[in-house]
PDB file of N, CA and C in Angstrom:
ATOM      1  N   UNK A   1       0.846  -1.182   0.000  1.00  0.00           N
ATOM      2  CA  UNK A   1       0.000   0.000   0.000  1.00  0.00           C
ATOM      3  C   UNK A   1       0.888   1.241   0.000  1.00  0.00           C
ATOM      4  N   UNK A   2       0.402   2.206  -1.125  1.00  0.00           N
ATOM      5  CA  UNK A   2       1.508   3.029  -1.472  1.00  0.00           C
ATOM      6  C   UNK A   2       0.363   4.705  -0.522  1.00  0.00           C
ATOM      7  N   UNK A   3       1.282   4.979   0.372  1.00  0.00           N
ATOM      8  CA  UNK A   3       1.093   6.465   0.859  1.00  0.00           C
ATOM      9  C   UNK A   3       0.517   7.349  -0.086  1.00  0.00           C
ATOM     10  N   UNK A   4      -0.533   8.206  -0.015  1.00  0.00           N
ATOM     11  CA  UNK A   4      -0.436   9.747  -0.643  1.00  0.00           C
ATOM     12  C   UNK A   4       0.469  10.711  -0.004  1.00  0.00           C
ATOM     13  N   UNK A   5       0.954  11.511  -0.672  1.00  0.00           N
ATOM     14  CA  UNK A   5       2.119  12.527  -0.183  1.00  0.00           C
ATOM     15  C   UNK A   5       1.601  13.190   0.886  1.00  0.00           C
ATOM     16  N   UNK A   6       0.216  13.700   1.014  1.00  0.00           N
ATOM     17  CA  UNK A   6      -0.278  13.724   2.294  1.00  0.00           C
ATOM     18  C   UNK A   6      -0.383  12.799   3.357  1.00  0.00           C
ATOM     19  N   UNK A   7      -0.172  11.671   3.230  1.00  0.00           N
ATOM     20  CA  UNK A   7      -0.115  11.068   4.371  1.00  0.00           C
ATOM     21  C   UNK A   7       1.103  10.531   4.981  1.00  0.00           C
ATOM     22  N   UNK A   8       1.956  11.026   4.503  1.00  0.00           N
ATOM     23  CA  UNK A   8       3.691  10.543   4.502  1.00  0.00           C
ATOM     24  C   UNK A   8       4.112  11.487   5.810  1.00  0.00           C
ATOM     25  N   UNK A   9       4.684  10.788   6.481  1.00  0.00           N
ATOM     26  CA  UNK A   9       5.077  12.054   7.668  1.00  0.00           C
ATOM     27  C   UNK A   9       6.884  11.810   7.903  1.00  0.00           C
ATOM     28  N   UNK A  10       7.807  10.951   7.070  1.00  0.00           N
ATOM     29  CA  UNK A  10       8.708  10.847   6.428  1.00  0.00           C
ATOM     30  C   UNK A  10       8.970  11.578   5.666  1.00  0.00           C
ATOM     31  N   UNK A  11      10.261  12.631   5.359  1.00  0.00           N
ATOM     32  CA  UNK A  11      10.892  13.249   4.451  1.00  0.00           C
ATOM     33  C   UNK A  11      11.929  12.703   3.998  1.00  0.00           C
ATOM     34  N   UNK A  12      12.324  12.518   2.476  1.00  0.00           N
ATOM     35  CA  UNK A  12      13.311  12.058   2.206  1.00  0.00           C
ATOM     36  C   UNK A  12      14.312  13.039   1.386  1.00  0.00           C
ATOM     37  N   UNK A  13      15.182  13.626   2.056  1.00  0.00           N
ATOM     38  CA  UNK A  13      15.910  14.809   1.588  1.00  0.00           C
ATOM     39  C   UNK A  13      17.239  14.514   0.447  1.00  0.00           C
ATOM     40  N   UNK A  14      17.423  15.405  -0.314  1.00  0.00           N
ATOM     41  CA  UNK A  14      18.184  14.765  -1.570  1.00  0.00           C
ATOM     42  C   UNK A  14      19.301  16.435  -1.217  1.00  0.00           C
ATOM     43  N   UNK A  15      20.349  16.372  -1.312  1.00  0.00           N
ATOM     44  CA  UNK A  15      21.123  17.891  -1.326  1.00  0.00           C
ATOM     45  C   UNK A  15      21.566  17.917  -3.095  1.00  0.00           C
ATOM     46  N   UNK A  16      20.856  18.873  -3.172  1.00  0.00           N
ATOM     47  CA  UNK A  16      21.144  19.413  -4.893  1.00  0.00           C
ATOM     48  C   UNK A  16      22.592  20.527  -4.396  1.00  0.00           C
ATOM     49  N   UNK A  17      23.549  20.253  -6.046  1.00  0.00           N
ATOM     50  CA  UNK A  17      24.616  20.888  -5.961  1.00  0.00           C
ATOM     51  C   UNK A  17      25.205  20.750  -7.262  1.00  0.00           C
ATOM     52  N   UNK A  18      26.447  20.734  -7.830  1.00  0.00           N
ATOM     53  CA  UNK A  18      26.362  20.736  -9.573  1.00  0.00           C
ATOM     54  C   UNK A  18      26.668  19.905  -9.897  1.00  0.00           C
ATOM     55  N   UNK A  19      26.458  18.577  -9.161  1.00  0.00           N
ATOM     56  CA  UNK A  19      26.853  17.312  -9.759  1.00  0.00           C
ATOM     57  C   UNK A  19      25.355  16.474  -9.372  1.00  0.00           C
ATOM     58  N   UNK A  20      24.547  17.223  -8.846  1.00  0.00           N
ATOM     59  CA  UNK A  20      22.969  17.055  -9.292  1.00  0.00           C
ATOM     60  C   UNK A  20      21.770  17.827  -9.776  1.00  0.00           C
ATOM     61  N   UNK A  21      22.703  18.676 -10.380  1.00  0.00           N
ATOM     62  CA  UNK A  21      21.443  20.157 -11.020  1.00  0.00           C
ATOM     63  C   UNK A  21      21.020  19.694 -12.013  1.00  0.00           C
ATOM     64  N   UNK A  22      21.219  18.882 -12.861  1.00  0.00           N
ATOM     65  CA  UNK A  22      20.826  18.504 -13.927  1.00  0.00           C
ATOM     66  C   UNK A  22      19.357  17.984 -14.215  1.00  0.00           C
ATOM     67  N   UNK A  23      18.700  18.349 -14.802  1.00  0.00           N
ATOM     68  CA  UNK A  23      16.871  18.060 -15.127  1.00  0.00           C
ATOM     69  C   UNK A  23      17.192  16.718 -14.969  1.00  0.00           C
ATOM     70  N   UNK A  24      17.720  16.024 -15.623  1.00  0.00           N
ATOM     71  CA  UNK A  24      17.853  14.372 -15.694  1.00  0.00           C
ATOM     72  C   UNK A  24      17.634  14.038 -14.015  1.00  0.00           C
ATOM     73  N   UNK A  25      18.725  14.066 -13.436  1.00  0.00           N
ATOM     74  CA  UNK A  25      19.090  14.181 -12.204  1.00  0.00           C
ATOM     75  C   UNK A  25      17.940  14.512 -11.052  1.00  0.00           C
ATOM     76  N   UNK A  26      17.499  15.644 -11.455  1.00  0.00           N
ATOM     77  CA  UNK A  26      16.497  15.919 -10.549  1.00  0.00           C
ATOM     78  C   UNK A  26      15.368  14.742 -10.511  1.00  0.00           C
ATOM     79  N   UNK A  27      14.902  14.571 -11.931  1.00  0.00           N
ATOM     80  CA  UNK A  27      14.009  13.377 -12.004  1.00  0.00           C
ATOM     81  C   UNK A  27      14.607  12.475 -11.790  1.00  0.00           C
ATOM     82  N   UNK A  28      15.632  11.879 -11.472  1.00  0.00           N
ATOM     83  CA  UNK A  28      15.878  10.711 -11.060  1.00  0.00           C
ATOM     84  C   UNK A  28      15.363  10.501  -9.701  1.00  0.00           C
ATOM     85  N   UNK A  29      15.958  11.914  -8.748  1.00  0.00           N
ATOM     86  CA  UNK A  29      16.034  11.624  -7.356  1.00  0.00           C
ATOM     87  C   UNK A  29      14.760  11.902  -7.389  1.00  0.00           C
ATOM     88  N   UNK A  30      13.810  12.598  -7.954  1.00  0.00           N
ATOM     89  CA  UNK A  30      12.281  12.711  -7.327  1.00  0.00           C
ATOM     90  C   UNK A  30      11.583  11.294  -7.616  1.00  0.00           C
ATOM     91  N   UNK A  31      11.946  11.041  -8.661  1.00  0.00           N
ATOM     92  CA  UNK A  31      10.968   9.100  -9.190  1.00  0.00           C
ATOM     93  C   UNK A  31      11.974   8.349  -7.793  1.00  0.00           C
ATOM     94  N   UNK A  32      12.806   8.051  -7.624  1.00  0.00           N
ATOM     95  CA  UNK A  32      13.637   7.423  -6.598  1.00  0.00           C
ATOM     96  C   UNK A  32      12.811   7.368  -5.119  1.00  0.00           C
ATOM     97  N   UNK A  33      12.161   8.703  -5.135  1.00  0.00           N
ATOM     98  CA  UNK A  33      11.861   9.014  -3.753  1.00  0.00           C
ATOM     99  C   UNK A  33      11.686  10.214  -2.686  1.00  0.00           C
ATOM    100  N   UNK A  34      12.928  10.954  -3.326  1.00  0.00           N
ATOM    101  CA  UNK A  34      12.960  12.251  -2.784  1.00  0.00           C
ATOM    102  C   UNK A  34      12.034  13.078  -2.672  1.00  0.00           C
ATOM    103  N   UNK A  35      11.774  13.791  -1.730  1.00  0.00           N
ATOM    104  CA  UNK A  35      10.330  14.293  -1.123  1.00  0.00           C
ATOM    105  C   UNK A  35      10.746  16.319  -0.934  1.00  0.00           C
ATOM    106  N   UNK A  36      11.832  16.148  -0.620  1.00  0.00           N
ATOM    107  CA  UNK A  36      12.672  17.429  -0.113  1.00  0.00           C
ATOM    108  C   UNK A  36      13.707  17.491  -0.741  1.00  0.00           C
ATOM    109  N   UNK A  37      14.172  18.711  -1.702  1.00  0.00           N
ATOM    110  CA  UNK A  37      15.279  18.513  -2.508  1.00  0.00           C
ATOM    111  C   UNK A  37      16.208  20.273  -1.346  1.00  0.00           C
ATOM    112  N   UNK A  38      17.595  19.689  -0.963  1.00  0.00           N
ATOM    113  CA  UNK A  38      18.215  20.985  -0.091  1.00  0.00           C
ATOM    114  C   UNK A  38      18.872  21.875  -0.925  1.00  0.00           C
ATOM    115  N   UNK A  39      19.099  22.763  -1.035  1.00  0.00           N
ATOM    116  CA  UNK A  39      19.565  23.855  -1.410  1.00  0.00           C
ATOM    117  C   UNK A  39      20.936  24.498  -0.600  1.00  0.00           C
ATOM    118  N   UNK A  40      22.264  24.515  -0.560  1.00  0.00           N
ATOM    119  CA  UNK A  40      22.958  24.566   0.351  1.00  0.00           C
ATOM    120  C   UNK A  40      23.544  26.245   0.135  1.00  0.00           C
ATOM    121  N   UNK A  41      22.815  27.157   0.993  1.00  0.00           N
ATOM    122  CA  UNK A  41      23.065  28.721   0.239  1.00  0.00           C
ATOM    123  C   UNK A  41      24.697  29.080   0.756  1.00  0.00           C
ATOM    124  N   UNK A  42      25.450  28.062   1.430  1.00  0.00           N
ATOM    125  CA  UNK A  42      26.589  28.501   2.041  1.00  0.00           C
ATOM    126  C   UNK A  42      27.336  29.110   0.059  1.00  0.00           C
ATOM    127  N   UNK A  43      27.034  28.217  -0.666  1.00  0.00           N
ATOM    128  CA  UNK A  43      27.867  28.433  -1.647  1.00  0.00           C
ATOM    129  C   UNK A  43      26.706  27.896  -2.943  1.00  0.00           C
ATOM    130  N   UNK A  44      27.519  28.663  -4.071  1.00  0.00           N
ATOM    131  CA  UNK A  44      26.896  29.288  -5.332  1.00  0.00           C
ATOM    132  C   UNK A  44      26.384  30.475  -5.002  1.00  0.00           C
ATOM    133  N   UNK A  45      26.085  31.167  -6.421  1.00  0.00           N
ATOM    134  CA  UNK A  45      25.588  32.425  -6.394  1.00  0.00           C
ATOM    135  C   UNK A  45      24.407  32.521  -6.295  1.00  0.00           C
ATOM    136  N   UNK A  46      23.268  33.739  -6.559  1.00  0.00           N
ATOM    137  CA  UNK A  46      22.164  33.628  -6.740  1.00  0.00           C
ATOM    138  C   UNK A  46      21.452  32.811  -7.928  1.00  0.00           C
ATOM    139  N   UNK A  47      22.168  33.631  -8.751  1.00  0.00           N
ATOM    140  CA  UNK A  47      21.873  33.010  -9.976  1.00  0.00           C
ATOM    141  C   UNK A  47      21.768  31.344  -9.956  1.00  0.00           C
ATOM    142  N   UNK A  48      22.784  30.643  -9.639  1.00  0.00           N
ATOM    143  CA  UNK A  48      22.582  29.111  -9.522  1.00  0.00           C
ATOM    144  C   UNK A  48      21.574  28.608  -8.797  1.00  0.00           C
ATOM    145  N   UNK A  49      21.670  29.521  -7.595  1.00  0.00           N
ATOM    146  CA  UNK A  49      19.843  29.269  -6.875  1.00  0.00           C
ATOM    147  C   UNK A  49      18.744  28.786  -7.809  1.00  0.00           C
ATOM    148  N   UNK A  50      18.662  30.698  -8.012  1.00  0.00           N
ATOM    149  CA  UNK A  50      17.500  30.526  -8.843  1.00  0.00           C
ATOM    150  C   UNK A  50      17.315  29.661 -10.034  1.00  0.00           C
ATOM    151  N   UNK A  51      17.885  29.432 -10.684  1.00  0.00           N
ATOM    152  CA  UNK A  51      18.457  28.506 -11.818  1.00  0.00           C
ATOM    153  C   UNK A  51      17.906  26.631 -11.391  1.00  0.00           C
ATOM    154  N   UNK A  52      18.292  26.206  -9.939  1.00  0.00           N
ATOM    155  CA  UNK A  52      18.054  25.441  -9.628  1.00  0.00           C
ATOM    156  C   UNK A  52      16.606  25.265  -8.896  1.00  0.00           C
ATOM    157  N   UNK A  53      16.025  26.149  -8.323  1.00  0.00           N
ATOM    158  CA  UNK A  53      14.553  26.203  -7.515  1.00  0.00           C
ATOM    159  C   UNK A  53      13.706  26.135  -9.172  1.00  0.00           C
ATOM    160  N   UNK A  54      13.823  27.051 -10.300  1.00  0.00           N
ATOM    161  CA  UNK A  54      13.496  26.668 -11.527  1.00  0.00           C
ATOM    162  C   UNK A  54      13.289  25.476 -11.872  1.00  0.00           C
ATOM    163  N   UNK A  55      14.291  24.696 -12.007  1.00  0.00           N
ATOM    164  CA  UNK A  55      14.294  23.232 -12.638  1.00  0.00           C
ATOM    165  C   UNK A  55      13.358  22.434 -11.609  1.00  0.00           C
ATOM    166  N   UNK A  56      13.782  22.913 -10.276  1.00  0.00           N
ATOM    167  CA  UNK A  56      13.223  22.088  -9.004  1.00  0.00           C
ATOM    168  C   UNK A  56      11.721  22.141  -9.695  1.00  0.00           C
ATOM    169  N   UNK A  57      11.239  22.749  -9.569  1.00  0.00           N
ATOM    170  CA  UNK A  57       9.204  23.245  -9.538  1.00  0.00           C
ATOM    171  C   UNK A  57       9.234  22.854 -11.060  1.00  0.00           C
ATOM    172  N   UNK A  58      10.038  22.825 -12.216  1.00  0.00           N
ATOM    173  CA  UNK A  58       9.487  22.686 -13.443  1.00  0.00           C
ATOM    174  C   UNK A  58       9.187  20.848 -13.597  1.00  0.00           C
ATOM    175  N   UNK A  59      10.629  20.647 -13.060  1.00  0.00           N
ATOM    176  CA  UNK A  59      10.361  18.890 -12.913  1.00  0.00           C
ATOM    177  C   UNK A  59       9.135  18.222 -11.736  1.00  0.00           C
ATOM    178  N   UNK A  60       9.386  18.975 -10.936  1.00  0.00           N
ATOM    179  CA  UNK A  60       7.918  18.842  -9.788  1.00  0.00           C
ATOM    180  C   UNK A  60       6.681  18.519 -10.383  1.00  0.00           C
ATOM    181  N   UNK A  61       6.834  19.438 -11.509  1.00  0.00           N
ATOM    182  CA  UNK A  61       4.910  20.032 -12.004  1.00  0.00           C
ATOM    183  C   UNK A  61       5.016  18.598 -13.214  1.00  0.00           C
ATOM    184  N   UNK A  62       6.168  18.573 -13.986  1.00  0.00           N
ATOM    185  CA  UNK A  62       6.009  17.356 -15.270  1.00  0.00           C
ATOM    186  C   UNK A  62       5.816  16.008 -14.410  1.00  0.00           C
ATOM    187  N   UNK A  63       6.467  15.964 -13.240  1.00  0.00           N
ATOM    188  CA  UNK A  63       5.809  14.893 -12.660  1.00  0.00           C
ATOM    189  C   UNK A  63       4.861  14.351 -11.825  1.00  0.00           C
ATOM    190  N   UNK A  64       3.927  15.659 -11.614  1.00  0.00           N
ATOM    191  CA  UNK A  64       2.935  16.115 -10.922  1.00  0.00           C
ATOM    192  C   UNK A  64       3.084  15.330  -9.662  1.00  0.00           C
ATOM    193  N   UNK A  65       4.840  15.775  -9.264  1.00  0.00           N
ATOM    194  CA  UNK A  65       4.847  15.370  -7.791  1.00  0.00           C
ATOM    195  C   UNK A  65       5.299  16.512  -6.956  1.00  0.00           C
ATOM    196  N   UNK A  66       4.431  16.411  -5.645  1.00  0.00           N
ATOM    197  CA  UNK A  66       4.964  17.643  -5.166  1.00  0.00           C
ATOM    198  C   UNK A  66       6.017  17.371  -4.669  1.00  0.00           C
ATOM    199  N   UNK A  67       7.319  18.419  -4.206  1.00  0.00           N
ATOM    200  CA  UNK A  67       8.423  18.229  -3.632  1.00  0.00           C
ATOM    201  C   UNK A  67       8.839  19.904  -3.376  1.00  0.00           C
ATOM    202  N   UNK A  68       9.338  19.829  -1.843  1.00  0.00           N
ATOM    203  CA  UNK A  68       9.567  20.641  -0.968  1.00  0.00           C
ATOM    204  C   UNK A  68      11.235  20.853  -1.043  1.00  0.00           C
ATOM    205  N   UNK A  69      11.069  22.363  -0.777  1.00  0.00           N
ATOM    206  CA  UNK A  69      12.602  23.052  -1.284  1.00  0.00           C
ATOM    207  C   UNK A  69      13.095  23.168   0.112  1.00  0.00           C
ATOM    208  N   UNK A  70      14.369  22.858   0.480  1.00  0.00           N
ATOM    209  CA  UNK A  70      15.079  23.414   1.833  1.00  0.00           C
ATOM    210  C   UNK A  70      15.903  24.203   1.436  1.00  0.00           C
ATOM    211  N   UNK A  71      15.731  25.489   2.098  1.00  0.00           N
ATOM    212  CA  UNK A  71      17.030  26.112   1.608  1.00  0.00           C
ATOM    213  C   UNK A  71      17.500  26.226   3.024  1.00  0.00           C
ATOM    214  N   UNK A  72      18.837  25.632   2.816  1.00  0.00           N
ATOM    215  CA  UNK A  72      19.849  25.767   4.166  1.00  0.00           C
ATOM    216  C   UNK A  72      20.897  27.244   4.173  1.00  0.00           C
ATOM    217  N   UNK A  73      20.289  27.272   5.264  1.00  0.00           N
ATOM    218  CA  UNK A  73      21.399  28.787   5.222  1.00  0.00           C
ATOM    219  C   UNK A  73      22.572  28.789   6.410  1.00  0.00           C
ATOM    220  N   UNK A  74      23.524  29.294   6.199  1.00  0.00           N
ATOM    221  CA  UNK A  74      24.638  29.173   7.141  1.00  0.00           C
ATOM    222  C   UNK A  74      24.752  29.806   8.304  1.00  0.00           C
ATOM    223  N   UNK A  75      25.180  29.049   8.970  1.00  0.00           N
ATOM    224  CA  UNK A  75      25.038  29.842  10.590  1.00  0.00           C
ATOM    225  C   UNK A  75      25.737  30.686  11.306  1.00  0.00           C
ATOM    226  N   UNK A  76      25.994  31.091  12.372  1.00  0.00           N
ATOM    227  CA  UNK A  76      26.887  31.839  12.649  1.00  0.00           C
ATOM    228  C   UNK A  76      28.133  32.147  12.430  1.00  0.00           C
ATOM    229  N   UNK A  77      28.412  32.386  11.097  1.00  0.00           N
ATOM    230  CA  UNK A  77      30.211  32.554  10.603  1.00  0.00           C
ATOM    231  C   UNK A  77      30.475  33.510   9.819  1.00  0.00           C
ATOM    232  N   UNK A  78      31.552  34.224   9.783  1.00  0.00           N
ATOM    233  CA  UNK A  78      31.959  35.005   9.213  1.00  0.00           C
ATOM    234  C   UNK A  78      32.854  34.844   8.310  1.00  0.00           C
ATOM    235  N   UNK A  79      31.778  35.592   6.872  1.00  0.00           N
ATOM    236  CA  UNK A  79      32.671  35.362   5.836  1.00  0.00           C
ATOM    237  C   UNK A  79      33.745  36.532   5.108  1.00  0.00           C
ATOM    238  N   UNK A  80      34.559  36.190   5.025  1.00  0.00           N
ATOM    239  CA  UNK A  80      36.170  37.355   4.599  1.00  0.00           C
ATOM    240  C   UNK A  80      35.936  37.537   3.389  1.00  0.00           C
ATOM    241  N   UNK A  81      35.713  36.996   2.402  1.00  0.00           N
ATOM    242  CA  UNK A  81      35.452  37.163   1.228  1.00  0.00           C
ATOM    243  C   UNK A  81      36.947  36.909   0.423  1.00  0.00           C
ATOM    244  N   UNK A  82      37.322  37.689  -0.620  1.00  0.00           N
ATOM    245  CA  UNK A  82      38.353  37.355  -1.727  1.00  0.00           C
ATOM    246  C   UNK A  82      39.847  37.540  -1.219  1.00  0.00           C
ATOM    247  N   UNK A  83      40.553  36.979  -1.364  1.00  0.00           N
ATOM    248  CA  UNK A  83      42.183  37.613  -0.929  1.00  0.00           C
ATOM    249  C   UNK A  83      43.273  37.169  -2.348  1.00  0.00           C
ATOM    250  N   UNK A  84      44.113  37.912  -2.169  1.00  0.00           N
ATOM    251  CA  UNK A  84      44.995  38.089  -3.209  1.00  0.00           C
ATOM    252  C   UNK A  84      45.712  36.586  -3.772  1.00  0.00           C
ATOM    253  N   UNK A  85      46.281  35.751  -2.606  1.00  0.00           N
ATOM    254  CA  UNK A  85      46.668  34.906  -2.771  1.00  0.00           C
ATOM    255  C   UNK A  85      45.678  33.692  -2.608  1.00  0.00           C
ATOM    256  N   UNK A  86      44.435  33.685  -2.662  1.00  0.00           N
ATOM    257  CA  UNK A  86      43.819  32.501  -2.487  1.00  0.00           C
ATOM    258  C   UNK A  86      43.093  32.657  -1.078  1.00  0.00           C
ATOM    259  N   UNK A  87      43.669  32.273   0.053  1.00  0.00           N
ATOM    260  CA  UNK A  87      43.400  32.291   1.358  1.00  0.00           C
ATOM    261  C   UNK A  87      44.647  32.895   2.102  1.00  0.00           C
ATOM    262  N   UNK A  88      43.774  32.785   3.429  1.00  0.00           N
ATOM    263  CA  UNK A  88      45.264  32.932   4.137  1.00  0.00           C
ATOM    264  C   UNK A  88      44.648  32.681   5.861  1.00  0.00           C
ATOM    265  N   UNK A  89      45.338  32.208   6.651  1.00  0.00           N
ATOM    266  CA  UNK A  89      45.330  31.821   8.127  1.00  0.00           C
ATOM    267  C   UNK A  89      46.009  32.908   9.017  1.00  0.00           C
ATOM    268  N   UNK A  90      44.787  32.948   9.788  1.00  0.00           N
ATOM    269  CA  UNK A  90      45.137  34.287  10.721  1.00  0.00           C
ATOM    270  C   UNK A  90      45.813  33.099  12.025  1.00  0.00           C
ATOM    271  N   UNK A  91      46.423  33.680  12.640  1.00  0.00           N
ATOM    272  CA  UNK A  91      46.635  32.968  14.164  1.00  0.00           C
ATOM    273  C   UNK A  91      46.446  33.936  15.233  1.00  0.00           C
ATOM    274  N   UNK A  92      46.290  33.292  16.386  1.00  0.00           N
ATOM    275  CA  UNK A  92      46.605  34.339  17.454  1.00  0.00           C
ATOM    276  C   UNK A  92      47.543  35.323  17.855  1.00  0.00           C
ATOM    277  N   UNK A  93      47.090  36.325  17.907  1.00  0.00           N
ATOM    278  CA  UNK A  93      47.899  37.720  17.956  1.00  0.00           C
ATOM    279  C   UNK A  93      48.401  38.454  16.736  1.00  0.00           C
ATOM    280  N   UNK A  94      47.643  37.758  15.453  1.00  0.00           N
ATOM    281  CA  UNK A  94      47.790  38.246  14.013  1.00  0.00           C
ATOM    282  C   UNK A  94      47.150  39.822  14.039  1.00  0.00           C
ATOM    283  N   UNK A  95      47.863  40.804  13.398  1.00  0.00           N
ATOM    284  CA  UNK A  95      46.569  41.905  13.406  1.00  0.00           C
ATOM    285  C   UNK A  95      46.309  41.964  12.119  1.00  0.00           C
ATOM    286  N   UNK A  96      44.870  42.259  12.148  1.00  0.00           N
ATOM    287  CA  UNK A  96      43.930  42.489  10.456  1.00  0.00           C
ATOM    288  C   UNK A  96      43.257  43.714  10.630  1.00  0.00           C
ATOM    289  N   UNK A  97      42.456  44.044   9.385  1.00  0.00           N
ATOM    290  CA  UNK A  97      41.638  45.279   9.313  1.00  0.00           C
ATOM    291  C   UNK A  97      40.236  44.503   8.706  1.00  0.00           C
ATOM    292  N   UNK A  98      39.187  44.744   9.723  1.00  0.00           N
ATOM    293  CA  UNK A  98      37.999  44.414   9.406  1.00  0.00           C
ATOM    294  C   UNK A  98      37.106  45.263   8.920  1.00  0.00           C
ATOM    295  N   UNK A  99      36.276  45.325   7.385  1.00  0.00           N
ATOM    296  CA  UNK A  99      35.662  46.500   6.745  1.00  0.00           C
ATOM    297  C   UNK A  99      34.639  45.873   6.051  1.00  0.00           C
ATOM    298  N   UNK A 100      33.746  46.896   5.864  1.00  0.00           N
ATOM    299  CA  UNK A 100      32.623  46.626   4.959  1.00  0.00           C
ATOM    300  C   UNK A 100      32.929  46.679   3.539  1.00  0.00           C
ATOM    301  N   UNK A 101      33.694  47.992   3.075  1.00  0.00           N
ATOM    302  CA  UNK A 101      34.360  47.999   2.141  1.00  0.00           C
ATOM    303  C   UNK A 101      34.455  46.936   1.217  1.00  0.00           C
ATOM    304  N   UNK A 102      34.215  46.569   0.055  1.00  0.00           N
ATOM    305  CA  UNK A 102      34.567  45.348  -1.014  1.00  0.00           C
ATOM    306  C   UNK A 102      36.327  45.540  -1.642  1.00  0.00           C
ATOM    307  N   UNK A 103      36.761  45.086  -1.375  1.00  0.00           N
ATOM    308  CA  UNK A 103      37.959  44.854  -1.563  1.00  0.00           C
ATOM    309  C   UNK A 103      39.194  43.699  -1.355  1.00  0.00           C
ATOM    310  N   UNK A 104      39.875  43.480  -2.437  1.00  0.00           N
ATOM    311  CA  UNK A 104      40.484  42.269  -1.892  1.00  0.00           C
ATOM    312  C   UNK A 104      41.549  42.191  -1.101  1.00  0.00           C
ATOM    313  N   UNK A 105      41.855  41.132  -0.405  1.00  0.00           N
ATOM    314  CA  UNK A 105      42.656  41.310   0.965  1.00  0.00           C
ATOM    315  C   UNK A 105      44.156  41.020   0.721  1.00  0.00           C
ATOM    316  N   UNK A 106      44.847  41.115   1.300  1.00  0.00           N
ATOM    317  CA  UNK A 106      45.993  40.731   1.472  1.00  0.00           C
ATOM    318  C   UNK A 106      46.512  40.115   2.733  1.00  0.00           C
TER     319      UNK A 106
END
């Protein structure tokens, strides 16, 4: 006896990322099972978001299954943004300059 999606109180969460954005892909994991597809906003741009919540709801509707978006958002951390050489490791008793400013670091 197969559940209606209303009566399922099981989520089965799938994390979309670019080695599952693909329309193919998406329908795989939704026919498979997937109930909740995650969205991980730590990384990609907007654009890939949106790009992906798109495909999400277009493949949803061709398979007239519903499926629920998580978008995970990141928690308490602070992000530095671009630096000259790639990264770089602060240690204790390092001094930096912290700014709103867009600019890349050194």
């Amino acid at each position: 006896m197969q559940l209606q999606a209303s009566q399922r109180r099981t989520k089965i969460v799938a994390t979309i990322g670019p080695a599952t954005s693909s329309p193919e892909v998406l329908r795989a994991l939704i026919e498979a099972g997937a109930t909740t597809l995650r969205l991980n906003f730590s990384h990609g741009t907007h654009e890939d978001h949106q790009r992906n919540i798109r495909l999400i709801r277009q493949t949803s509707f061709e398979l007239n299954q519903p499926v629920g978006i998580l978008q995970d958002l990141q928690g308490p951390k602070i992000r530095l943004g671009r630096f000259e050489n790639g990264s770089i490791v602060l240690k204790p008793g390092d001094r930096f300059i912290l700014t709103s400013h867009s600019m890349i670091g050194t």
